[in-house]
Protein backbone atom coordinates (compact mmCIF):
# COMPACT_ATOMS: atom_id res chain seq x y z
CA UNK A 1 -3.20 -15.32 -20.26
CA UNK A 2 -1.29 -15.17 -23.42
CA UNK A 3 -2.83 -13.10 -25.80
CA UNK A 4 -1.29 -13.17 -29.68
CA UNK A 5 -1.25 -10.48 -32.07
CA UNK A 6 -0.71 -11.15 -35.75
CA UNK A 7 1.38 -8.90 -37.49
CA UNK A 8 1.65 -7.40 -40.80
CA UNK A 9 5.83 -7.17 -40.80
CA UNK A 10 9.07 -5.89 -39.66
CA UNK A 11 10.81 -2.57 -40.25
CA UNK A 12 12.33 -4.15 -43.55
CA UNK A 13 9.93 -6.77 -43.56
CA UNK A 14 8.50 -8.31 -46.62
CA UNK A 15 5.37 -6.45 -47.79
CA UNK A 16 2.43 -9.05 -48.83
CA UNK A 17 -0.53 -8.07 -50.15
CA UNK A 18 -2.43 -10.45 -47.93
CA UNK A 19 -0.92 -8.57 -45.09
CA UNK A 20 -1.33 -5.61 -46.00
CA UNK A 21 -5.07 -6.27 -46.72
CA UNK A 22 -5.76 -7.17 -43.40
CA UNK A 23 -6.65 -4.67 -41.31
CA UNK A 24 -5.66 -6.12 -37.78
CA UNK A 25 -2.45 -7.17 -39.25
CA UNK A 26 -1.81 -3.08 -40.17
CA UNK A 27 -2.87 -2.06 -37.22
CA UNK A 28 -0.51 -4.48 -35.22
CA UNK A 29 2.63 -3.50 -37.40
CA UNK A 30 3.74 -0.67 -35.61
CA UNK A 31 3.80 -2.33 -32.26
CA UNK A 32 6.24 -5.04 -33.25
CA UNK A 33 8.57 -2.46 -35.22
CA UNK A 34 8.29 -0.41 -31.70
CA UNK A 35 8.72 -3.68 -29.85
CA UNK A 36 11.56 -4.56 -32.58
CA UNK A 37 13.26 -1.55 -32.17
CA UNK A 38 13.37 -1.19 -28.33
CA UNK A 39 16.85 -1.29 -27.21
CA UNK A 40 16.27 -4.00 -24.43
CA UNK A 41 14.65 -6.19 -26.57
CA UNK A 42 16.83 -9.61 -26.74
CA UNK A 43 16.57 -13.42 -28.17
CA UNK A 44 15.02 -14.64 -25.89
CA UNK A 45 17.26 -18.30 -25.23
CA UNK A 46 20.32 -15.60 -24.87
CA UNK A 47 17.90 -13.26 -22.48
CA UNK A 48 16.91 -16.30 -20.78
CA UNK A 49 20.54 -17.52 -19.79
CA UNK A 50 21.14 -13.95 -18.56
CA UNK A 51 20.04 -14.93 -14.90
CA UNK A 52 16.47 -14.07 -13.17
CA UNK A 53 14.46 -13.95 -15.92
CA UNK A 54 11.13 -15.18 -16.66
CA UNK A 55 7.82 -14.08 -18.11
CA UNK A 56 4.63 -12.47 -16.62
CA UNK A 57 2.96 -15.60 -16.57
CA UNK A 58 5.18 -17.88 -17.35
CA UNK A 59 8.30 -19.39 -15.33
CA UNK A 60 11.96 -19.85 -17.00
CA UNK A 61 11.63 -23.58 -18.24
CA UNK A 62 7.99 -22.64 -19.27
CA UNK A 63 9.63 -19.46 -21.23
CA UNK A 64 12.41 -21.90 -22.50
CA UNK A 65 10.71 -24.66 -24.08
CA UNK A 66 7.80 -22.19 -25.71
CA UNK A 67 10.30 -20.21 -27.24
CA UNK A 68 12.81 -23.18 -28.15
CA UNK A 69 9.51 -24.98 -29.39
CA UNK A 70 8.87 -22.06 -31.70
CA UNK A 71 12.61 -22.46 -33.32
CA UNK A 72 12.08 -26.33 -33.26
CA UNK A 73 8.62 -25.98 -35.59
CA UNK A 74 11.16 -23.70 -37.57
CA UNK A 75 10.88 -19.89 -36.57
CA UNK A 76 13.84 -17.45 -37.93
CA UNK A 77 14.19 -15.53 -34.56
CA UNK A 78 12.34 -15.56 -31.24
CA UNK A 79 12.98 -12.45 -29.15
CA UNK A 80 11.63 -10.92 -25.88
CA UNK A 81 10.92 -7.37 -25.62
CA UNK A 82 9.29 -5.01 -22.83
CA UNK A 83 11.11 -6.72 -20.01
CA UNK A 84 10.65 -5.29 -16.38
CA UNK A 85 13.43 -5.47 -13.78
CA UNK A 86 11.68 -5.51 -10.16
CA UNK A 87 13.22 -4.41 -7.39
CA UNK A 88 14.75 -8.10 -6.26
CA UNK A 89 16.69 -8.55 -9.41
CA UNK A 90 14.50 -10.77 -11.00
CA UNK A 91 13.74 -9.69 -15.15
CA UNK A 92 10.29 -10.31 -15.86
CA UNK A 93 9.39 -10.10 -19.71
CA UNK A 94 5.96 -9.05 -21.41
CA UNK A 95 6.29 -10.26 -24.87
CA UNK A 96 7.42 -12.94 -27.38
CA UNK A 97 8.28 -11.65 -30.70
CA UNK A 98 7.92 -14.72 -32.93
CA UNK A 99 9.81 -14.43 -36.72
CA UNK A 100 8.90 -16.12 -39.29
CA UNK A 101 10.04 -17.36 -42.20
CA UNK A 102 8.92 -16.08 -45.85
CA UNK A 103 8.15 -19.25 -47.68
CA UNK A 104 4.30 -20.56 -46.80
CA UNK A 105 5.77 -24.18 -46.69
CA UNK A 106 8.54 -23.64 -43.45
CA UNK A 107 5.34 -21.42 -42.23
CA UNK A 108 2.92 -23.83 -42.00
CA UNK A 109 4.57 -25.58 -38.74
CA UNK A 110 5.39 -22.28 -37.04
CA UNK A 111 1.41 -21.84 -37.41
CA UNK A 112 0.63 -25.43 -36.55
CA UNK A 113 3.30 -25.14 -33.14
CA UNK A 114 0.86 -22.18 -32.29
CA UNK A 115 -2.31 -24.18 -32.39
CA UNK A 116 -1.33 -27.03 -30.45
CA UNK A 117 -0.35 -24.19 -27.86
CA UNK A 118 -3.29 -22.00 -28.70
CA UNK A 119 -6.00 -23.47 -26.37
CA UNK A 120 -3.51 -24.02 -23.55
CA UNK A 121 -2.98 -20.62 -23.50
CA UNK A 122 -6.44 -19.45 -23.92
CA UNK A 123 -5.10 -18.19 -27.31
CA UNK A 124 -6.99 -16.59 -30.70
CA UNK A 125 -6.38 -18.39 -33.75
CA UNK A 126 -3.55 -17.31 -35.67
CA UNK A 127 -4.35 -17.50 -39.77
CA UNK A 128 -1.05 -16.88 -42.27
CA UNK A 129 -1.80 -13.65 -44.44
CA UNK A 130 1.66 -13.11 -44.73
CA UNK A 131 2.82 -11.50 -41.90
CA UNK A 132 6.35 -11.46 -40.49
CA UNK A 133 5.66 -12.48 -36.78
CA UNK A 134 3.46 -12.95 -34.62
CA UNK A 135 3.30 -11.29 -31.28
CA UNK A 136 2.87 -13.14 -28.08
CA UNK A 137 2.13 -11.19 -25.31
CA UNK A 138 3.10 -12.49 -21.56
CA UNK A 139 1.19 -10.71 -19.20
């Protein structure tokens, strides 16, 4: 199951007061700066191509075309972060990192991507208080 986490910004993220009001959002903020500023964290169409990669619960074309459908509904950056390398080689990541961009307007389809996923992926709702990503967690 994919569970998301909405966030309330980025190390040098933009600071909302809608964000910043939200209490889950503040909580979540320091796990994607530490997820942000993990060394093996990658984009995740570049950490895809790599080789054996994949996520927990999701195979490579899966991975692929959710992260490629997050830059289609207009996403700034999609990364993976917390990745696993098991003993055959194979690269197995744990998270989605989702960007998004500042303007409520090229957020709304981000958002609306999300909730024609959301069910699919036994997902919570995801409402825009101004946050910088969202987190999408593979495992």
């Amino acid at each position: 199951m994919i569970v998301v986490c909405v966030v309330a910004g980025l190390a040098a993220g933009c600071k909302k007061k809608g964000a910043a009001a939200d209490p889950e959002a503040r909580e979540d903020l320091e796990a994607c700066r530490e997820a942000l500023a993990d060394p093996e964290t990658a984009e995740a169409l570049e950490w895809l191509a790599r080789g054996d990669t994949m996520g927990f619960e999701l195979g490579k074309p899966e991975m692929r075309e959710l992260a490629q459908s997050f830059y289609d509904a207009g996403a700034d950056r999609v990364h993976v972060a917390y990745s696993e390398l098991e003993d055959d080689g194979l690269q197995i990541g744990a998270l989605l990192i989702v960007e998004l961009p500042r303007s409520a307007r090229a957020r709304g389809p981000v958002f609306a991507r999300f909730e024609e996923i959301r069910e699919d992926f036994e997902l919570d709702r995801a409402r825009d208080v101004g946050q910088s990503c969202l987190l999408v967690g593979l495992d």
